[in-house]
Protein backbone atom coordinates (compact mmCIF):
# COMPACT_ATOMS: atom_id res chain seq x y z
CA UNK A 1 101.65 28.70 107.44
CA UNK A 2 99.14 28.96 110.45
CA UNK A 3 101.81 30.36 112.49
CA UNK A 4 102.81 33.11 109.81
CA UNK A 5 99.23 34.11 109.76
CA UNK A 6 99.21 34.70 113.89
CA UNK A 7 102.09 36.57 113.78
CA UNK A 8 101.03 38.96 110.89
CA UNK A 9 97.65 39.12 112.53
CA UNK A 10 99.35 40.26 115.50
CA UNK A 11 101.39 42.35 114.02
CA UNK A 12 98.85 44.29 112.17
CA UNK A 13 96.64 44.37 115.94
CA UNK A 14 99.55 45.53 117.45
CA UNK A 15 100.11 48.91 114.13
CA UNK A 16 96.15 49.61 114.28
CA UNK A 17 96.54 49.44 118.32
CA UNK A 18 99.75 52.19 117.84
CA UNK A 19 98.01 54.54 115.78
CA UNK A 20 94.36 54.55 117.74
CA UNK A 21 96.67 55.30 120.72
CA UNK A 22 98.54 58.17 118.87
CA UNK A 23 95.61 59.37 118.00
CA UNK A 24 94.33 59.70 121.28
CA UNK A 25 97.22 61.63 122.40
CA UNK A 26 96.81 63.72 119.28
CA UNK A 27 93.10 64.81 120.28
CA UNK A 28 93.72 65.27 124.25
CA UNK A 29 96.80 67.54 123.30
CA UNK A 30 94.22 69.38 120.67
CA UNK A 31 91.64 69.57 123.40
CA UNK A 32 94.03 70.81 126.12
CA UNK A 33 95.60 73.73 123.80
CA UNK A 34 91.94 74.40 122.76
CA UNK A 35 90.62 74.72 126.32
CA UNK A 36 93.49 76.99 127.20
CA UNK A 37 92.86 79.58 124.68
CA UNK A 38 89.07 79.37 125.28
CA UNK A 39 90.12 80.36 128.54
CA UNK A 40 92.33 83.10 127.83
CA UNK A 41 89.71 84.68 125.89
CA UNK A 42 86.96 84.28 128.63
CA UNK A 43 89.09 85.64 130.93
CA UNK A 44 88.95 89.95 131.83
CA UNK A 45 91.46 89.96 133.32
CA UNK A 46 93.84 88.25 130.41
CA UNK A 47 91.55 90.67 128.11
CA UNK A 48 92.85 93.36 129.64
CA UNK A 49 96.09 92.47 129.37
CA UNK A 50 96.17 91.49 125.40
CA UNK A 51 93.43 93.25 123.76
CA UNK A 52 95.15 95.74 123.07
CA UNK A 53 98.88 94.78 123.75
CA UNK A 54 100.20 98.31 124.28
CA UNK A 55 104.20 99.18 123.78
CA UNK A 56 105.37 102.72 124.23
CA UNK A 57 107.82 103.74 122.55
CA UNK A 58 109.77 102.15 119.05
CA UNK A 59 112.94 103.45 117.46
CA UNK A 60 113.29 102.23 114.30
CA UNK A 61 116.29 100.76 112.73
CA UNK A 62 117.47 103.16 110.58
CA UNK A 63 117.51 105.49 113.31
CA UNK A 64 115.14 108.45 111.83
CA UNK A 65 112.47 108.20 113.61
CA UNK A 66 109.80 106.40 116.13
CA UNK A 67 106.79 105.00 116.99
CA UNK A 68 104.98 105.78 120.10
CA UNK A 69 101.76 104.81 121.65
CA UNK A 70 101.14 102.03 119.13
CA UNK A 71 97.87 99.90 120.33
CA UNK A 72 97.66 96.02 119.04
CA UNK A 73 94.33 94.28 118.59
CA UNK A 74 93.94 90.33 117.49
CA UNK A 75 96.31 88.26 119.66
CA UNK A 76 92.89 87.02 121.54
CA UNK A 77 92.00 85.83 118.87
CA UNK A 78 94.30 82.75 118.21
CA UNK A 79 93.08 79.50 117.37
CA UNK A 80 94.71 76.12 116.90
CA UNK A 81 96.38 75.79 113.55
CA UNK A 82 96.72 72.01 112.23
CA UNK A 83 97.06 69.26 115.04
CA UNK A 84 99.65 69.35 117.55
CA UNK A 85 102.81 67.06 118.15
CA UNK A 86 103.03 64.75 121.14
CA UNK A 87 106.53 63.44 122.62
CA UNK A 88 107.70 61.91 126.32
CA UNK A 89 110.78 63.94 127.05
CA UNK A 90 111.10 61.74 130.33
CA UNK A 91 108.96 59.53 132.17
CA UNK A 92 106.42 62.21 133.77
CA UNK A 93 106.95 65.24 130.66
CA UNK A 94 104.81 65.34 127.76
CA UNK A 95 105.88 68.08 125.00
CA UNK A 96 102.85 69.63 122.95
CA UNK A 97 103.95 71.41 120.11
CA UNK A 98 101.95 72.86 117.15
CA UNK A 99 100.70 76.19 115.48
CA UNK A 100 98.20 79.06 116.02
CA UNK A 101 96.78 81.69 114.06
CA UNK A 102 95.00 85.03 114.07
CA UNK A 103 93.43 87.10 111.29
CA UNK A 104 92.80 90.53 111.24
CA UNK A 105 95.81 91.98 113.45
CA UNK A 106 94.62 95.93 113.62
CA UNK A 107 97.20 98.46 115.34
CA UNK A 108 97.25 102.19 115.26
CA UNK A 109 99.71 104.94 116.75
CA UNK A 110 101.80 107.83 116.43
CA UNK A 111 105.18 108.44 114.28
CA UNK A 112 107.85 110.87 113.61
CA UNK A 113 109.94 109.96 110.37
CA UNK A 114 112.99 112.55 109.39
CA UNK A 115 113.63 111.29 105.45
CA UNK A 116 116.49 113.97 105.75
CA UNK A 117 118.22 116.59 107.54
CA UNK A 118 115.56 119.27 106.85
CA UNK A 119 112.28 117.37 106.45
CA UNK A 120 110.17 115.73 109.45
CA UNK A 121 106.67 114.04 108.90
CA UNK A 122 104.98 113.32 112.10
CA UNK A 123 101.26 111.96 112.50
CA UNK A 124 99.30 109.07 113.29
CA UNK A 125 99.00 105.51 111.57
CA UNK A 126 96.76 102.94 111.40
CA UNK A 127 97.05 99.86 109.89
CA UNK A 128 95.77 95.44 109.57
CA UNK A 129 97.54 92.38 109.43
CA UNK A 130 95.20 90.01 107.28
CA UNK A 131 97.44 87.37 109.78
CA UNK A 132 99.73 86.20 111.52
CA UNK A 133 100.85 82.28 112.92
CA UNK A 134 102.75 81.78 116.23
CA UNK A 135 104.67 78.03 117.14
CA UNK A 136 103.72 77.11 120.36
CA UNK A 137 105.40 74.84 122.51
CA UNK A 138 104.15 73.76 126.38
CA UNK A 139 105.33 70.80 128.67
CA UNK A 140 103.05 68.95 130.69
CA UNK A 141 104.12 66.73 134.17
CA UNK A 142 101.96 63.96 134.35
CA UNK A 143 102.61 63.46 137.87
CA UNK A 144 102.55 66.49 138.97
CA UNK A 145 99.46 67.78 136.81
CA UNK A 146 101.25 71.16 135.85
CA UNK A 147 101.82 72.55 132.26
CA UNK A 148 103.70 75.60 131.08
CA UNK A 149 104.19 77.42 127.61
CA UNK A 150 108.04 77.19 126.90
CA UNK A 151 107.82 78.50 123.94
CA UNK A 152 105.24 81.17 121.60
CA UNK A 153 107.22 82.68 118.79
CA UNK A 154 106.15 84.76 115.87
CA UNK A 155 107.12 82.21 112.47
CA UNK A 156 104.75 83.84 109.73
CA UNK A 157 102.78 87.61 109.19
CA UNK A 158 100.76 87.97 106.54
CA UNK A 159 99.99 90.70 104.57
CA UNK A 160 100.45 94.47 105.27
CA UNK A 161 97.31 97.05 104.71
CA UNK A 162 97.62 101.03 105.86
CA UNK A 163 93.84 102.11 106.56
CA UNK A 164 95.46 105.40 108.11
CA UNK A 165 98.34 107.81 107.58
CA UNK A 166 97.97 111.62 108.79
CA UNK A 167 100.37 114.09 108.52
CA UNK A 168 102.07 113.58 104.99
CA UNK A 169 100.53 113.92 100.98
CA UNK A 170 99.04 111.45 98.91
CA UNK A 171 102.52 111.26 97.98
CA UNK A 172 104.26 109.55 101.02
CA UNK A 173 101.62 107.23 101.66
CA UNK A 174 103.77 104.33 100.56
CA UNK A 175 105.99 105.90 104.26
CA UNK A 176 102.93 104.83 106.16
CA UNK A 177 103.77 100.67 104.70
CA UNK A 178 107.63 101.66 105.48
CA UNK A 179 107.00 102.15 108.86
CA UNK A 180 104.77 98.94 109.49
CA UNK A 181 107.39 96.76 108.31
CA UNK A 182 109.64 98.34 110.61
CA UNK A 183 108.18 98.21 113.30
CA UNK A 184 107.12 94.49 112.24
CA UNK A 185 110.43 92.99 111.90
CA UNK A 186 112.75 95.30 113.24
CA UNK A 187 116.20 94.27 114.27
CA UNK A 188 116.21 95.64 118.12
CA UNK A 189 112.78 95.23 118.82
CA UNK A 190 109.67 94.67 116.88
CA UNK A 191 106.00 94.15 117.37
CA UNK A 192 106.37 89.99 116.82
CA UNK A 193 108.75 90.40 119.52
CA UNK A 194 106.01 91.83 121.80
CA UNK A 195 103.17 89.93 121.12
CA UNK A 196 105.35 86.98 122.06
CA UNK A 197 106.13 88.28 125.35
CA UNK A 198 102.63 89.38 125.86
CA UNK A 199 101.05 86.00 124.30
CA UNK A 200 103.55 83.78 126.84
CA UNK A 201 102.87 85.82 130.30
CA UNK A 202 99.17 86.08 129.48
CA UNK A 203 99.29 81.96 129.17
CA UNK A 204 101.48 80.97 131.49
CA UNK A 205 99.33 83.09 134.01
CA UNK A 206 96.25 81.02 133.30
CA UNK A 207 98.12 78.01 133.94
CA UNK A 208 99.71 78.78 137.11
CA UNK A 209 96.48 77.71 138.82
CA UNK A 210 95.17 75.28 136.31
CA UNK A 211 95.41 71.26 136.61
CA UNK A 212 96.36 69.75 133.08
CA UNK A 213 95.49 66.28 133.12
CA UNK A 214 97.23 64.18 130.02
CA UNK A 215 95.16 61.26 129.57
């Protein structure tokens, strides 16, 4: 009886001993993830780089028109969404993987929309995402104190809002929305697809010369 009692004694040490443990790891990946976007937004020179993400020139899908010049504000904004996940790919990687978020995505530009052969509206748009969550992904070597984001992908947008649409009626303003969730979730290329590109390089700059330390 004695000797059943040791071993569920020790067995329940050895569960509470687990879980404080994976909760450590829990809160350094938190604080390491937290640390690097305090960073990022600290940083002018990553400012100047995200805030505003710029892209040039959009064709939409349908192959009627464009956007050009379009101007992205929010993606410094990004906090930590929920905890992140901890796992040992091999003896010296750690993977941290989790969610961030940003509300209040603005963007504004220029567009040129043919709705048929004879008609062309062209003018400028404005428009908020109330938000917008990205899955991050970044891989730490313990040995070697490095990290780099692998991955920073788009996986949820909120709602849509026009604040601006020149250069059509009253009538067409439900054109400006259209165009947003075109240019959103477009098939080439969209604006997720950019902010991705822009979030990565922007993070994966800061880390180049920073030491991670996984405790």
């Amino acid at each position: 009886m004695m000797l059943r009692l040791l071993l569920l004694l020790g067995g329940v040490s050895s569960l509470v001993a687990a879980q404080d443990k994976g909760e450590d790891l829990t809160a350094n990946g938190n604080e390491i993830i937290d640390g690097l976007l305090r960073e990022a937004r600290d940083s002018d020179s990553i400012q100047k780089k995200i805030n505003p993400v710029i892209v040039k020139h959009v064709e939409l899908d349908d192959r009627r028109g464009h956007v050009e010049n379009i101007s992205i504000y929010g993606l410094s904004s990004l906090a930590r969404h929920g905890d992140v996940n901890i796992t040992f790919s091999e003896a010296n990687l750690v993977i941290i993987t989790g969610r961030l978020r940003a509300d209040d995505l603005n963007m504004s530009g220029r567009y040129l929309y043919r709705p048929s052969r004879f008609f062309r509206l062209r003018g400028s748009l404005g428009a908020t995402l109330n938000y917008f969550v990205v899955e991050i992904g970044m891989e730490v070597n313990t040995e070697l104190n490095r990290a780099s984001v692998t991955t920073f992908k788009v996986v949820e947008l909120g709602k849509i809002k026009v604040t601006k649409f020149t250069g059509a009626s009253f009538a067409f303003n439900w054109l400006g929305k259209f165009i947003i969730n075109k240019i959103l979730n477009g098939r080439s290329f969209s604006i997720s697809e950019r902010l991705e590109i822009s979030g990565k390089k922007a993070l994966n700059r800061l880390l180049e010369e920073k030491e991670i330390r996984f405790k």
